[in-house]
Protein backbone atom coordinates (compact mmCIF):
# COMPACT_ATOMS: atom_id res chain seq x y z
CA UNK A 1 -17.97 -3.52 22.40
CA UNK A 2 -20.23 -1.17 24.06
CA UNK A 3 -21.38 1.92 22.79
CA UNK A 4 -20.41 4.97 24.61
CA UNK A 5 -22.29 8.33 22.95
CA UNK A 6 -26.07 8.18 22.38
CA UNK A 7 -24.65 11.30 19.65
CA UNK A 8 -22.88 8.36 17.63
CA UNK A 9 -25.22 6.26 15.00
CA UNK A 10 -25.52 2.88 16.54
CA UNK A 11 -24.60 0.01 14.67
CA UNK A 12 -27.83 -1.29 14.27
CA UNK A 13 -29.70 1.67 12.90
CA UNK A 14 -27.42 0.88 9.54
CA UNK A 15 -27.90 -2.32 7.41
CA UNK A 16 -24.91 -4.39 6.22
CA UNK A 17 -23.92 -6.04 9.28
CA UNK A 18 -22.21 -9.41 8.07
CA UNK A 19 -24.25 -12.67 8.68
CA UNK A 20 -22.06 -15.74 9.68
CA UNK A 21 -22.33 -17.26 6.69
CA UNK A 22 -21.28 -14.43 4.77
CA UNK A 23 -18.23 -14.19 7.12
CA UNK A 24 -17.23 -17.77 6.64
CA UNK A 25 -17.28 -17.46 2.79
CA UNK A 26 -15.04 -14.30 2.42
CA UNK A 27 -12.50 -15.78 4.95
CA UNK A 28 -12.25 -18.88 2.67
CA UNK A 29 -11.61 -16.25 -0.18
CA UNK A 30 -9.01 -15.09 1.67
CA UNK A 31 -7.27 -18.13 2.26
CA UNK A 32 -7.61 -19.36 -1.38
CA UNK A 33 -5.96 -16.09 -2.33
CA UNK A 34 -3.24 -16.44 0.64
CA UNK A 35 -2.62 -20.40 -0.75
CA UNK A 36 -2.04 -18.86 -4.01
CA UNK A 37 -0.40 -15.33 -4.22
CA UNK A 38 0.42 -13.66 -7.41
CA UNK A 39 3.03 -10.88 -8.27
CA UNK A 40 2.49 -7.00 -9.66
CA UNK A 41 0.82 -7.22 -12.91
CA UNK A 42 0.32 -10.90 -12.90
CA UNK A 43 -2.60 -11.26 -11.06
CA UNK A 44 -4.81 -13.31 -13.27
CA UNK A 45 -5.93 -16.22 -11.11
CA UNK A 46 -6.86 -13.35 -8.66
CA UNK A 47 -8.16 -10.94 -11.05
CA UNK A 48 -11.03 -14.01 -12.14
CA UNK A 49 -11.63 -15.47 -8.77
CA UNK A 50 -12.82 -11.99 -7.85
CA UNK A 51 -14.86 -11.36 -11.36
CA UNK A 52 -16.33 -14.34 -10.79
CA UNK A 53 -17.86 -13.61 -7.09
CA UNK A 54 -19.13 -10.08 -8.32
CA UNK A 55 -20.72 -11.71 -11.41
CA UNK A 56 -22.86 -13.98 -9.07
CA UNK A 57 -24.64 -10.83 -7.46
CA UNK A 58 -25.50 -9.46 -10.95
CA UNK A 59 -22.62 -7.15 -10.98
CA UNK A 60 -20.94 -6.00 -14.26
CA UNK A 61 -16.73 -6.03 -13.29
CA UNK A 62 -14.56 -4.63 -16.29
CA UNK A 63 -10.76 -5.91 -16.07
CA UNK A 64 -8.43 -3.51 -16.60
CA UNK A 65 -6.98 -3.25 -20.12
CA UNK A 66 -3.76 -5.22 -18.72
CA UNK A 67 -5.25 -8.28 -18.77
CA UNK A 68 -5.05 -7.89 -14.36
CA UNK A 69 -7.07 -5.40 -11.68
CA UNK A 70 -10.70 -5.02 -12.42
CA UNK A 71 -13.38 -1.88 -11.72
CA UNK A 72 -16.96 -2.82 -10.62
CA UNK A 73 -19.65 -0.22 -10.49
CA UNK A 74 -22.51 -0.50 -7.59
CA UNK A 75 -25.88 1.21 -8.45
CA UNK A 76 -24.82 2.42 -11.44
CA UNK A 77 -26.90 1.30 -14.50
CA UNK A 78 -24.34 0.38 -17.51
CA UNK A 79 -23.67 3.25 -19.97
CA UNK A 80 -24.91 5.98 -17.26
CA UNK A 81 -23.50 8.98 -15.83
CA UNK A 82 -24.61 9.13 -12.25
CA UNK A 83 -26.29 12.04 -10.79
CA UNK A 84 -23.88 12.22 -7.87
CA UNK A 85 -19.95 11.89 -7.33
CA UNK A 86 -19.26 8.33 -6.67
CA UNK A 87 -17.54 7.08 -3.36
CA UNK A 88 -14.87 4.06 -4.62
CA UNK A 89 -13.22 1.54 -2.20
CA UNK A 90 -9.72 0.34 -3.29
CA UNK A 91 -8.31 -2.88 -2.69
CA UNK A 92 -4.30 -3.88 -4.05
CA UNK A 93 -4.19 -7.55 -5.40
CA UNK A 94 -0.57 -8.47 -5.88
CA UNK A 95 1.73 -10.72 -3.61
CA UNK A 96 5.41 -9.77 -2.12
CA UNK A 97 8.24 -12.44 -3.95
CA UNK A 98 8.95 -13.40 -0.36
CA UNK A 99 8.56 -17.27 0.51
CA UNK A 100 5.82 -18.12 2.93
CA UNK A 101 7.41 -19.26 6.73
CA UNK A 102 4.69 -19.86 8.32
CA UNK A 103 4.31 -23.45 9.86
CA UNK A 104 1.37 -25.70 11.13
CA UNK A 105 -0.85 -23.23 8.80
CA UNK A 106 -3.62 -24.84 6.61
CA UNK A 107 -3.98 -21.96 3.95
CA UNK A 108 0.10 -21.20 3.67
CA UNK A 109 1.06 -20.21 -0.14
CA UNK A 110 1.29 -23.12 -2.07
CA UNK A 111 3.64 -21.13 -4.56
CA UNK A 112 7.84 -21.30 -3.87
CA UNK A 113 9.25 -17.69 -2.82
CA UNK A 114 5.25 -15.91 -2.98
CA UNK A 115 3.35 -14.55 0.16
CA UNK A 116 0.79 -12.38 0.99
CA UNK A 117 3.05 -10.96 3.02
CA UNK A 118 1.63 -7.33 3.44
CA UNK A 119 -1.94 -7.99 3.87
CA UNK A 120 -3.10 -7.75 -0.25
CA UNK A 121 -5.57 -10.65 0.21
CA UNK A 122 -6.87 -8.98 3.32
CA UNK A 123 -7.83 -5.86 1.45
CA UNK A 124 -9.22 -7.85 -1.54
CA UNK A 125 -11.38 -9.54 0.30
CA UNK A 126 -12.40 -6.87 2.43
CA UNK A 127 -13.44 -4.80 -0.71
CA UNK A 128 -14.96 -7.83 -1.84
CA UNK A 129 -17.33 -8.27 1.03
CA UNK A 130 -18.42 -4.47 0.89
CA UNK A 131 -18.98 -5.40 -3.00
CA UNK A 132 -21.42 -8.02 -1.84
CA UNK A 133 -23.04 -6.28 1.06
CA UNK A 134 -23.72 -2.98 -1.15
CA UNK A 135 -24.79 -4.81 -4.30
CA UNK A 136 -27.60 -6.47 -2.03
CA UNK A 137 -28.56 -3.17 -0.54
CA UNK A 138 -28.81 -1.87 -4.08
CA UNK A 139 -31.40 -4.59 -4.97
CA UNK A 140 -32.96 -3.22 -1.51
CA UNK A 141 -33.11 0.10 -2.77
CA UNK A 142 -30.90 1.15 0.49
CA UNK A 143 -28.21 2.62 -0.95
CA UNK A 144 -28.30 6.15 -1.70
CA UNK A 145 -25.38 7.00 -3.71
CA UNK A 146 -23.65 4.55 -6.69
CA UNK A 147 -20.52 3.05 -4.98
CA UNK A 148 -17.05 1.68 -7.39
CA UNK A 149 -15.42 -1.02 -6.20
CA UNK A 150 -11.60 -0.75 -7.76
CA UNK A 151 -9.20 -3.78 -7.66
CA UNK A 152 -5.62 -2.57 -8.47
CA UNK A 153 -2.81 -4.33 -9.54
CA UNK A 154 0.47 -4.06 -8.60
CA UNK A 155 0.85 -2.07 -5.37
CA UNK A 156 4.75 -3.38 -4.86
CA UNK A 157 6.19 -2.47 -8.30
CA UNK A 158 6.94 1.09 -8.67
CA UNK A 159 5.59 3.29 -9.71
CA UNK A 160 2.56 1.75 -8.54
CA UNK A 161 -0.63 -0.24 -10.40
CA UNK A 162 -2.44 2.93 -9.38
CA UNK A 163 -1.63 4.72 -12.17
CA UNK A 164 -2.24 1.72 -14.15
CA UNK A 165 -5.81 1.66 -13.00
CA UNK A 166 -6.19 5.48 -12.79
CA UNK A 167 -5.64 5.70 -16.68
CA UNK A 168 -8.39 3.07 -17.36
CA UNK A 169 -10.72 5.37 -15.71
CA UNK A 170 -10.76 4.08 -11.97
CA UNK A 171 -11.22 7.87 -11.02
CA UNK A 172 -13.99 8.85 -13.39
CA UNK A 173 -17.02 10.42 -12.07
CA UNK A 174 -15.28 9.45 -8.44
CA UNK A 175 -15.67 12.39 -5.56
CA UNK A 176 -14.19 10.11 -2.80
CA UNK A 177 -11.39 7.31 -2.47
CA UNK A 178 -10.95 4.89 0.42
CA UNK A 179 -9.05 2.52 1.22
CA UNK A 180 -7.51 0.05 4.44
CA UNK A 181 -4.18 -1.59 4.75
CA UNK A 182 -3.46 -3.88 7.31
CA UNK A 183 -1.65 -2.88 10.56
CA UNK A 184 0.25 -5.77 13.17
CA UNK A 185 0.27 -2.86 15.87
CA UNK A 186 -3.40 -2.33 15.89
CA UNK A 187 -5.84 -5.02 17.50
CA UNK A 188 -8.51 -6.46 15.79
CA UNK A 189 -11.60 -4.64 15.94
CA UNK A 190 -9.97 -0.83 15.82
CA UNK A 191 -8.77 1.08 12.96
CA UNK A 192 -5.44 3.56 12.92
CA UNK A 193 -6.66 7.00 12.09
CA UNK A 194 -4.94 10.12 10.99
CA UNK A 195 -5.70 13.03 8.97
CA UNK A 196 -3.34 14.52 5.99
CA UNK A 197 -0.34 12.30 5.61
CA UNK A 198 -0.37 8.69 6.91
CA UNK A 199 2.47 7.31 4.67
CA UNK A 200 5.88 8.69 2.92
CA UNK A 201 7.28 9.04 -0.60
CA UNK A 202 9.56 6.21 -1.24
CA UNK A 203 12.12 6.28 -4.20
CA UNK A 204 14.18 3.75 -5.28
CA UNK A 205 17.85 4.60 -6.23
CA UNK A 206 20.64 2.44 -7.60
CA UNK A 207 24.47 3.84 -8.16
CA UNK A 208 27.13 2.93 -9.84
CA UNK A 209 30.54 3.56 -9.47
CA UNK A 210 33.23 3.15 -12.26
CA UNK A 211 36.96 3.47 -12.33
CA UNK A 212 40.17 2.28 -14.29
CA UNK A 213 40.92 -0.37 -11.04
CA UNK A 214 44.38 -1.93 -10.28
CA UNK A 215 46.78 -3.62 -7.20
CA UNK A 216 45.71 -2.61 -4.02
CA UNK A 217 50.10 -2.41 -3.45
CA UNK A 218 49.10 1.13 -5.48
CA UNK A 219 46.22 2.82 -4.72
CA UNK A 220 47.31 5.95 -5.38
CA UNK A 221 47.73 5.09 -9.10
CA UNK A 222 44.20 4.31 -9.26
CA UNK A 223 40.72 5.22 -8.33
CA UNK A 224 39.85 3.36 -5.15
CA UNK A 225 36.43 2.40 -5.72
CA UNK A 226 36.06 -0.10 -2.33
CA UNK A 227 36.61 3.72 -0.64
CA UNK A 228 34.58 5.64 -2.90
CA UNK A 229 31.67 3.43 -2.52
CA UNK A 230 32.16 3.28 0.98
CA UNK A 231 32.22 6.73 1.12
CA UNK A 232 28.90 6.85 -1.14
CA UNK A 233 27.24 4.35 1.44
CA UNK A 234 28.18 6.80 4.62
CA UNK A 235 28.82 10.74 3.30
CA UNK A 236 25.55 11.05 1.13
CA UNK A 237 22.79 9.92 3.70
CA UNK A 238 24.10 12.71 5.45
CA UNK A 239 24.72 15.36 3.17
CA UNK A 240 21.34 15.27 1.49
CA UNK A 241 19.99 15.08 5.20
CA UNK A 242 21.55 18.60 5.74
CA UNK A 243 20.32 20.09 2.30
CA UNK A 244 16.63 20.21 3.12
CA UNK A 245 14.70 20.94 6.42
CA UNK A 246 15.53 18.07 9.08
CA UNK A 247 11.06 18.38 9.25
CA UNK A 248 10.81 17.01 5.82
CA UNK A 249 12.11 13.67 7.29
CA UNK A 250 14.03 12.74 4.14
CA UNK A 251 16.10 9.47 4.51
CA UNK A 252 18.60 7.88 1.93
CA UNK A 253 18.91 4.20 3.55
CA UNK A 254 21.04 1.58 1.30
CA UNK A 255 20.19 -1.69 1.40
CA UNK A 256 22.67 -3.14 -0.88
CA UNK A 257 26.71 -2.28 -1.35
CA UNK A 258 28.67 -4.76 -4.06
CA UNK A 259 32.11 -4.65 -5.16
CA UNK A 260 35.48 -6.57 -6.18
CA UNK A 261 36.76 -10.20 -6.22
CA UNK A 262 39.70 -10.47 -4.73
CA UNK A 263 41.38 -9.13 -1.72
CA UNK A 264 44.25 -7.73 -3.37
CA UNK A 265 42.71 -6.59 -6.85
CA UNK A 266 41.67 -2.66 -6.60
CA UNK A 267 37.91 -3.02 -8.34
CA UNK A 268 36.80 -1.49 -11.78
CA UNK A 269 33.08 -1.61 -10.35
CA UNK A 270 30.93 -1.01 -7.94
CA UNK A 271 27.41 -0.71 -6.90
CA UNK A 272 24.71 0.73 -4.46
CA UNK A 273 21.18 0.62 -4.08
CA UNK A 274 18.15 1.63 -1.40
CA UNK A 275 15.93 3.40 -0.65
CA UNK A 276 14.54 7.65 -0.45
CA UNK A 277 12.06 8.28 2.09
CA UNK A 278 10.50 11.51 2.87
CA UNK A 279 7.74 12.56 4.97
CA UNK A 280 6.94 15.85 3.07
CA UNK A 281 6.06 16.35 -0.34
CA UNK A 282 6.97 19.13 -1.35
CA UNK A 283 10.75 17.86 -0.69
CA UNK A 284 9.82 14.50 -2.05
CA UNK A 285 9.59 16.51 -5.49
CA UNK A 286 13.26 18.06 -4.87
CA UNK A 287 14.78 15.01 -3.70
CA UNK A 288 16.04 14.00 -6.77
CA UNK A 289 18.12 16.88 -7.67
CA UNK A 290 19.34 16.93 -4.34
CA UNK A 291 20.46 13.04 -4.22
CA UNK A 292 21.88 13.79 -7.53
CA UNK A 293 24.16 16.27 -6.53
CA UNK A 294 25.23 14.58 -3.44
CA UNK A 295 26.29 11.24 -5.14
CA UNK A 296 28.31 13.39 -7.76
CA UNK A 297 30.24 15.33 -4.99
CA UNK A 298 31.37 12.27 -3.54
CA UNK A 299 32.10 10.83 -6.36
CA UNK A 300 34.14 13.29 -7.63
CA UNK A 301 36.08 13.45 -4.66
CA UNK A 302 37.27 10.15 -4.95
CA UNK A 303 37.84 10.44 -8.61
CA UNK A 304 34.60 7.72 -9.22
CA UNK A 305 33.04 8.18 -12.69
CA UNK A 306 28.77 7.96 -11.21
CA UNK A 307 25.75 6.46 -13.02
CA UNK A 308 22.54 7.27 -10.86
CA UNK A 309 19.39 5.78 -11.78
CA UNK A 310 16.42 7.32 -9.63
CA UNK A 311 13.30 5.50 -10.30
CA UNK A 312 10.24 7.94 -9.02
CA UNK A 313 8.03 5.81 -6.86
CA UNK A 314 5.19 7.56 -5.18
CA UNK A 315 4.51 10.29 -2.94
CA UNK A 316 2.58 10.17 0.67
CA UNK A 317 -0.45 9.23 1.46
CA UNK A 318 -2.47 12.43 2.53
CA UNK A 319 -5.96 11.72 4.18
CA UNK A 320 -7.69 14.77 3.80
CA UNK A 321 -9.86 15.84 6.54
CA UNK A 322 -13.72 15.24 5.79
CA UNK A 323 -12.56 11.51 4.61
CA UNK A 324 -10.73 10.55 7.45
CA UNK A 325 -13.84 12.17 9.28
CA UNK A 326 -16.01 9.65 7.61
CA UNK A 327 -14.48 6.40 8.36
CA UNK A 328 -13.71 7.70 11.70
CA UNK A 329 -18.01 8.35 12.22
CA UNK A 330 -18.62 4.63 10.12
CA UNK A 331 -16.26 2.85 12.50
CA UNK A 332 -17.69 4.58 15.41
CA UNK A 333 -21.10 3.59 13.88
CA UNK A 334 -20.08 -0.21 13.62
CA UNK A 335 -18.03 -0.85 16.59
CA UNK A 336 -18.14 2.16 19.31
CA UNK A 337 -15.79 5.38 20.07
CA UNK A 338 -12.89 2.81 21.49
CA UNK A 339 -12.75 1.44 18.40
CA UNK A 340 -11.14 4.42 16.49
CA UNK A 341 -7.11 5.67 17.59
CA UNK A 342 -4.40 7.80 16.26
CA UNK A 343 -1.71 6.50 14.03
CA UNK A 344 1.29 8.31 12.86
CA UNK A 345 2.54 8.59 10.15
CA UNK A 346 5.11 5.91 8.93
CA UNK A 347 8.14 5.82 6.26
CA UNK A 348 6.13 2.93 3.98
CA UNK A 349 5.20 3.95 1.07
CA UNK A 350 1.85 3.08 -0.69
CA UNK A 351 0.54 4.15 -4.35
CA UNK A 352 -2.55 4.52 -2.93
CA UNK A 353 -1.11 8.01 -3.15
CA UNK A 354 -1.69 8.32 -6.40
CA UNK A 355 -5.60 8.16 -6.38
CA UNK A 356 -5.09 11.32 -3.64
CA UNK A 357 -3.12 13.41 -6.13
CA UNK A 358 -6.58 13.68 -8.29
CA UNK A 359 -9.36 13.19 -5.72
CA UNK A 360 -10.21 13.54 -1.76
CA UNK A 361 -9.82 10.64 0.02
CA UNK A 362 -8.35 8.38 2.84
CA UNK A 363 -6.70 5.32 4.33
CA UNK A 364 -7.46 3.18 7.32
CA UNK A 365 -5.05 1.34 9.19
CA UNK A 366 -6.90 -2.36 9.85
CA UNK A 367 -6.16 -4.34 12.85
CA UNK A 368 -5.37 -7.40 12.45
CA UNK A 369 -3.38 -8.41 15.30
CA UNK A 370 -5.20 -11.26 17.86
CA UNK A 371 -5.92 -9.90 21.50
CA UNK A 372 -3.82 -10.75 24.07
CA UNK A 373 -1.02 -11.52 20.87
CA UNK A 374 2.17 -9.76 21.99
CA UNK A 375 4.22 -10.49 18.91
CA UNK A 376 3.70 -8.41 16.37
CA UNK A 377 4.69 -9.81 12.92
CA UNK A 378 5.25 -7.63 10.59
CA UNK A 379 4.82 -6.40 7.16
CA UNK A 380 6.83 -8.11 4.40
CA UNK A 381 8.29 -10.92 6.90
CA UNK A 382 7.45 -14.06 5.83
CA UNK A 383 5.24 -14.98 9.09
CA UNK A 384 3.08 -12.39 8.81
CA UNK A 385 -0.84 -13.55 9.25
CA UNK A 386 -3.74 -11.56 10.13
CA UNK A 387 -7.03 -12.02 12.60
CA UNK A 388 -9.55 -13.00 9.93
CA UNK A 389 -12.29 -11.09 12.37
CA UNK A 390 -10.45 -7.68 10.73
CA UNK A 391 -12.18 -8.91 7.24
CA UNK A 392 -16.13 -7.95 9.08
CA UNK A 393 -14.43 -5.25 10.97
CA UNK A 394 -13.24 -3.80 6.83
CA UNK A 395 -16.22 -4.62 5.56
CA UNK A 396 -18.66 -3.18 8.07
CA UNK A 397 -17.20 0.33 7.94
CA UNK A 398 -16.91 0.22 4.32
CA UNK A 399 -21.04 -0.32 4.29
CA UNK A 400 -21.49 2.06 6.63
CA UNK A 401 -19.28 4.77 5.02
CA UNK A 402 -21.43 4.37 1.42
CA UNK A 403 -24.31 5.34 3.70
CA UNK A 404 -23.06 7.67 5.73
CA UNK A 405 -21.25 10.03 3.17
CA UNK A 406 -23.08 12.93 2.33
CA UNK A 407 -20.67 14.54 -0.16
């Protein structure tokens, strides 16, 4: 790609530019992570493969005190406090209990109903590389600040390994979090940029509904629960949509309704789950008693006795300005202004989040989608695969981002 601005730092003026050979290795790290993907909090095939790599550079990783996840400090000499606020690069490490689909594909999973289905491995191995491109820089005496390279468990099970990892001191002594995640929309070779919030809060809620049941012939000597739950599914969504401002983007979306047996037996049972959204936070923090109260109404109505269980997930991603600033100038740096657009923000939710609510930060959205590819396979489908050129494209910006920031 050619450069554009003699004002932007060309590519070459920075070291860390991936050699072939490098490039090879850490996409046959990915595959052997795709061929055998491992769920929240049971990463321990993945947590040691990684260990492992870091250990043959000299490094010192420290799993996490789960047994899964590991933290690995760059130019930092064990037992020391550095002088400076350290920048730390986040990868997630679990798998999605989805089964693989792809066909004719060397590296598929290799484990029934597990895929690297959102891109995990990707960001692993992108961290990785960085890992191994800093550490030799270190040894060069090129790098100017220390640099923590944090492997988190458990993005997909909420609350989030994030907090997991934040409580065994991922954060200490950190001034600066970043972080990619993989994006089908985006080509290879370009990251999605976008400064404060780049994800939403997502919630998850389940419901259920509880009457004395009976023969459909009377209804009106019972509680209909088929109607109340129908009733749930359609009237909440849009009364808690109308009890905050339509800006916060708040969205109750079920994805599962259950009840009865027979077609002429009124239910004693019935349940609902799915999913809260919100774009903004500070209604992410009232959604519950607002959900709450909606469910009840409803309920109530139709004579239901509710049981709501709201399980906090996490709120949005916010990239805060000077962050997204840097990996906009180390992309720039690496691969030229075209390389760099605007993303908006999306209803996914990412614990990622978490590392934001204590310290500045930001996430990239990767490309990984082939040029000239006009399907886009998405996130959390079974198909999804990524252009294995995104892993230089991560770790070249995360190289040049440990030298560039000047915080």
């Amino acid at each position: 790609m050619s450069r554009e601005s003699d004002a932007e730092l060309p590519g070459d003026v920075l070291p860390g530019v991936l050699s072939e050979s490098l490039h090879a290795e850490l996409v046959a790290f990915r595959r052997d992570l795709h061929m055998h993907p491992e769920l929240g909090n049971q990463e321990f095939r993945t947590t040691a493969a990684i260990k492992e790599r870091l250990e043959q550079v000299g490094l010192r990783p420290r799993v996490l005190a789960t047994g899964t996840g590991l933290i690995c400090d760059i130019g930092l000499p064990e037992g020391q406090r550095p002088a400076v606020p350290m920048l730390a690069l986040r990868a997630d490490i679990d798998a999605l209990p989805i089964p693989d689909t792809k066909t004719d594909c060397p590296y598929r999973s290799t484990v029934p109903d597990r895929a690297h289905a959102c891109g995990h491995d990707v960001h692993t191995t992108v961290v990785l590389g960085a890992g191994l491109v800093l550490a030799d820089l270190e040894t060069k005496g090129l790098l100017s600040r220390p640099v923590r390279l944090v492997f988190q468990p458990a993005e997909e099970v909420l609350p989030g390994g994030a907090l997991v990892a934040i409580g065994d001191g991922a954060l200490d002594n950190v001034g600066r979090i970043l972080a990619v995640h993989c994006d089908p929309k985006v080509e290879v070779g370009r990251i999605g940029l976008r400064h404060g919030p780049i994800t939403s809060a997502c919630d998850r809620l389940e419901v259920a509904l509880d009457g004395p049941g009976g023969h459909t012939a009377r209804p009106h000597l019972t509680t209909d629960l088929v109607t109340a739950a129908a009733r749930v599914a359609v009237d909440v969504p849009a009364l808690v949509a109308r009890r905050v401002d339509t800006r916060a983007g708040l969205a109750l979306t079920w994805g599962r309704i259950e009840s009865g047996h027979a077609p002429n037996v009124v239910p004693q049972h019935a349940e609902l789950s799915g999913t809260v959204r919100c774009l903004d936070l500070d209604a992410w923090r009232d959604a519950p008693d607002i959900v709450h109260a909606a469910i009840d109404e409803i309920a109530t109505l139709h004579r239901a006795k509710s049981e709501i269980n709201y399980v906090r997930g996490v709120p949005p991603v916010v990239n805060d300005r000077e962050s997204t600033e840097l990996l906009r100038r180390s992309m720039v740096a690496r691969r030229g202004l075209k390389s760099v657009e605007s993303t908006e923000q999306s209803l996914g939710g990412e614990d990622f989040s978490w590392y934001l609510e204590n310290v500045p930060g930001a996430m990239a959205r990767l490309g990984v989608r082939s040029p000239g590819d006009r399907m886009v396979r998405d996130l959390h489908q079974g198909d999804f695969d990524a252009d294995e050129h995104a892993i230089t494209v991560g770790v070249e910006m995360f190289t040049a981002a440990a030298q560039l920031d000047d915080m």
